[in-house]
N, C-alpha and C. Protein backbone atom coordinates (compact mmCIF):
# COMPACT_ATOMS: atom_id res chain seq x y z
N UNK A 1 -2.40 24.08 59.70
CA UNK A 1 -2.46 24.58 58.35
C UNK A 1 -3.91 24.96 58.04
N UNK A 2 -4.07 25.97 57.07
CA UNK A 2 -5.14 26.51 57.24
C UNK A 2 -5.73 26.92 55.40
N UNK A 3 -6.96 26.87 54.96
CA UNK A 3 -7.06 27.17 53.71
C UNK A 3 -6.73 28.25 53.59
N UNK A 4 -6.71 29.33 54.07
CA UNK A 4 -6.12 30.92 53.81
C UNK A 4 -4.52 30.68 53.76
N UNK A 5 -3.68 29.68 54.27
CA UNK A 5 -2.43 29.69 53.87
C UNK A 5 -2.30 28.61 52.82
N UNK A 6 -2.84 28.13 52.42
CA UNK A 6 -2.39 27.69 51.32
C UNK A 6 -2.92 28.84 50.20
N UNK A 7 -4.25 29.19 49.85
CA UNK A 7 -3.96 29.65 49.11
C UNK A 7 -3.12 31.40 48.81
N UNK A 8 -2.65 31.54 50.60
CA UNK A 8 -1.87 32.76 50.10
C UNK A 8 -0.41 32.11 49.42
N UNK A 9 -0.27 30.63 49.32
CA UNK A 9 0.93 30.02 49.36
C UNK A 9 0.83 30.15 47.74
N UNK A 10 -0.47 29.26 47.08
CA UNK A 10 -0.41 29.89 45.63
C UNK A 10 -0.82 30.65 45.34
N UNK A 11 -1.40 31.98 45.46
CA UNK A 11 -1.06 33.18 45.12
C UNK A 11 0.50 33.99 45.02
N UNK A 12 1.26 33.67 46.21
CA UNK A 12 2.76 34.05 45.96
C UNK A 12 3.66 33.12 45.02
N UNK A 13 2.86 32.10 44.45
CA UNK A 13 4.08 31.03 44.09
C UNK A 13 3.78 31.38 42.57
N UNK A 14 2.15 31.88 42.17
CA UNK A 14 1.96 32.30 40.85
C UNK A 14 2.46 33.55 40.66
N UNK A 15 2.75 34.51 41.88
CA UNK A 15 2.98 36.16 40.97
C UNK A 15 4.32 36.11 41.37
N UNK A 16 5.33 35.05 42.16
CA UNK A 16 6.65 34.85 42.34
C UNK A 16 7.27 36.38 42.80
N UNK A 17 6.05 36.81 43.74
CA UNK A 17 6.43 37.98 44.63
C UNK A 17 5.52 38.00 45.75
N UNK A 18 5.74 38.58 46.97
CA UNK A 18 5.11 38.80 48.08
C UNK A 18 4.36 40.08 47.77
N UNK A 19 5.02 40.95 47.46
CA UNK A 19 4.19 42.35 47.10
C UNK A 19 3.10 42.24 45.88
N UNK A 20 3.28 41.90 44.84
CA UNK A 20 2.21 41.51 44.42
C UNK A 20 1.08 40.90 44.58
N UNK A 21 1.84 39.25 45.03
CA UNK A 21 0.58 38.48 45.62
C UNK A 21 0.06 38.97 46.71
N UNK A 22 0.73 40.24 47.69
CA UNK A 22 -0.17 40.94 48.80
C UNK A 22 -1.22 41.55 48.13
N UNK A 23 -0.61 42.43 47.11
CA UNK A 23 -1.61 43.48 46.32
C UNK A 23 -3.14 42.46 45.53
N UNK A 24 -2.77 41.84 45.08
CA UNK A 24 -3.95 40.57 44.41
C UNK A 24 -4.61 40.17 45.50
N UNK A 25 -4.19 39.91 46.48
CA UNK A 25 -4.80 39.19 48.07
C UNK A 25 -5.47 40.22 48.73
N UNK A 26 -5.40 41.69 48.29
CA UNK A 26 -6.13 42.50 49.11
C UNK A 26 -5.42 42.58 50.10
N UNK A 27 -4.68 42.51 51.06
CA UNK A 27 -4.05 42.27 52.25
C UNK A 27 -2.31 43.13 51.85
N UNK A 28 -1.83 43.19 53.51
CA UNK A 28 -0.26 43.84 53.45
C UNK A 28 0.40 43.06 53.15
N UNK A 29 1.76 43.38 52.66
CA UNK A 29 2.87 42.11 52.50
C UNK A 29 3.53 41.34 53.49
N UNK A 30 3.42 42.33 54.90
CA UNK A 30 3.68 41.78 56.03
C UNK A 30 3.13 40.41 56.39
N UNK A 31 2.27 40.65 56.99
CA UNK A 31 1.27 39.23 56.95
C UNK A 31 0.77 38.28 56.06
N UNK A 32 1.21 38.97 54.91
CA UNK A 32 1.38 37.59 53.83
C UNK A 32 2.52 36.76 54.07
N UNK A 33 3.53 37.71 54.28
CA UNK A 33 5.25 36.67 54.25
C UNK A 33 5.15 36.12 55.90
N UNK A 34 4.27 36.53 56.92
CA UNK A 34 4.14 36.15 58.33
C UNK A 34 3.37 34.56 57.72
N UNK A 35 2.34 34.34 57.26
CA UNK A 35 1.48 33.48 56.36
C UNK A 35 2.40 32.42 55.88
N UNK A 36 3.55 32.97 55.08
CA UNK A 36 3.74 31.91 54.23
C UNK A 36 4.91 31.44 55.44
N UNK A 37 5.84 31.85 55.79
CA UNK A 37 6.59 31.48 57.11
C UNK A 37 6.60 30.20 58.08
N UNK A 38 4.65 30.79 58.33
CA UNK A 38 3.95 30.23 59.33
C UNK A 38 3.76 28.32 58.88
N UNK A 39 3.02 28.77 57.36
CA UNK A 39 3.30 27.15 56.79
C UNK A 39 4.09 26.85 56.33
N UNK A 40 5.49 27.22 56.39
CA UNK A 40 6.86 26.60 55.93
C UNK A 40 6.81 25.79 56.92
N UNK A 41 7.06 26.45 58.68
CA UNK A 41 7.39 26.03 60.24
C UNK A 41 6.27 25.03 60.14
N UNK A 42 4.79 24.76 59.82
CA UNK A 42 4.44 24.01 59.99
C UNK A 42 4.58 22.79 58.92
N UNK A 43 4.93 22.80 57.96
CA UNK A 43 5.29 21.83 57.04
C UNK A 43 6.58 21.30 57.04
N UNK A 44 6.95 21.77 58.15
CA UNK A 44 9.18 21.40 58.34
C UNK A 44 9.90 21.24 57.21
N UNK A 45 9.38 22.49 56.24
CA UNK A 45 10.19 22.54 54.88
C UNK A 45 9.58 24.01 54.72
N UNK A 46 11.59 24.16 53.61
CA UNK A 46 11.30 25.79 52.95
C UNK A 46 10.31 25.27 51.53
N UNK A 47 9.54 26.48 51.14
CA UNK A 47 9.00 26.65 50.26
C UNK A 47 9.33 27.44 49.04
N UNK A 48 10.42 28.57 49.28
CA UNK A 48 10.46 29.21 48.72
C UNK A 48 12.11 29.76 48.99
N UNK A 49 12.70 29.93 48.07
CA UNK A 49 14.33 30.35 47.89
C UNK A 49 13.87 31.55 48.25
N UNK A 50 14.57 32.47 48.74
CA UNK A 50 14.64 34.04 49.26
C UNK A 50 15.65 34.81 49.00
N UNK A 51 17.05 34.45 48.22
CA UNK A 51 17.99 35.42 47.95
C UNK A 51 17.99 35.27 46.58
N UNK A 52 17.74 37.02 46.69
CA UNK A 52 17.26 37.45 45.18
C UNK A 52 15.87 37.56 44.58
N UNK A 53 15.37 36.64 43.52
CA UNK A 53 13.78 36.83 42.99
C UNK A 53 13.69 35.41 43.99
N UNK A 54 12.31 35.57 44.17
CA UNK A 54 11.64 34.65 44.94
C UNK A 54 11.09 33.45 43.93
N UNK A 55 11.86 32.48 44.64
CA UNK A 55 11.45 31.27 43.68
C UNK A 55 11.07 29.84 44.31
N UNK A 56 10.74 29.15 44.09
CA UNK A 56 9.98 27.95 44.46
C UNK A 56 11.04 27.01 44.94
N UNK A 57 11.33 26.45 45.73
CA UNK A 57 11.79 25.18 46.11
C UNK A 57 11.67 24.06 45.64
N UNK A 58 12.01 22.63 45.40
CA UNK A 58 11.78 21.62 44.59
C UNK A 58 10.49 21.11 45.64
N UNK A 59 10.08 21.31 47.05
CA UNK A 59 9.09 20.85 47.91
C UNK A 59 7.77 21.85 47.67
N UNK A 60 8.37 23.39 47.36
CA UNK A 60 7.73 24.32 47.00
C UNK A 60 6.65 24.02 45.62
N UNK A 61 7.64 23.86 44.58
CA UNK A 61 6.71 23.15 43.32
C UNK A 61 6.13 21.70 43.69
N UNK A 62 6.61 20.82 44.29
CA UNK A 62 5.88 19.63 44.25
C UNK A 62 4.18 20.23 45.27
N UNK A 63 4.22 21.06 46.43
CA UNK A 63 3.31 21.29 47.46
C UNK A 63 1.83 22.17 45.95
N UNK A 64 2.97 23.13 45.56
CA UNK A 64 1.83 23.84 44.14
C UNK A 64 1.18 22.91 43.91
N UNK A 65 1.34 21.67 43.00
CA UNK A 65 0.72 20.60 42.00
C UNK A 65 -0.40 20.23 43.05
N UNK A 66 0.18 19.91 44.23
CA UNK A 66 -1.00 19.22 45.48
C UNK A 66 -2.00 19.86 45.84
N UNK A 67 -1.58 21.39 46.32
CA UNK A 67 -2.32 21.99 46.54
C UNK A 67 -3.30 22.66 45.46
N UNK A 68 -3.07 22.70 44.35
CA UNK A 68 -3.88 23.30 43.20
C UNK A 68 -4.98 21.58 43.08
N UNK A 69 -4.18 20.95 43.25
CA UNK A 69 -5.15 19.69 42.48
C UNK A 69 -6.20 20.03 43.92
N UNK A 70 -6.02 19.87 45.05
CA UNK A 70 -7.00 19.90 46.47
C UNK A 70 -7.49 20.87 46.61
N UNK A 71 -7.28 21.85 46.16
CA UNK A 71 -8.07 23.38 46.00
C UNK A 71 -9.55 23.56 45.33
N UNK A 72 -9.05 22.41 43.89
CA UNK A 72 -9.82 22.51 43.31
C UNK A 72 -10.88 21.41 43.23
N UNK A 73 -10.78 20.24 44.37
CA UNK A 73 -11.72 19.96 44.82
C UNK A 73 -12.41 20.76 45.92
N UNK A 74 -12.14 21.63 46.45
CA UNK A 74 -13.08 22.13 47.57
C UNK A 74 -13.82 22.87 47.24
């Protein structure tokens, strides 16, 4: 796990889109959703519901709170 995936993790979890949070990230949407994927497989949990609007998981919102609180110590 890596600080560039977490915070591409909250960037997509605040604009509750890949294309956006690509567009805000500077970066393609490809390798953002390759990104967030990558730390689902490494966290052995989904993050994010995928049929339909993209929405947070109950592991998804609990990982936000963690990761915003540890973010913002670094």
């Amino acid at each position: 796990m890596r600080l560039r995936q977490l915070r591409h993790f909250l960037v997509v979890a605040e604009e509750k889109s890949i294309s956006r949070a690509a567009a805000r990230l500077c970066i393609e949407p490809s390798p953002l959703s390759h990104s967030i994927i990558k730390l689902e497989e490494q966290l052995g949990m989904t993050l994010f519901h995928r049929n339909g609007a993209l929405r947070l998981t109950r592991a998804g919102e609990s990982f936000t709170v963690c990761f915003s609180l540890w973010l913002s110590d670094v």
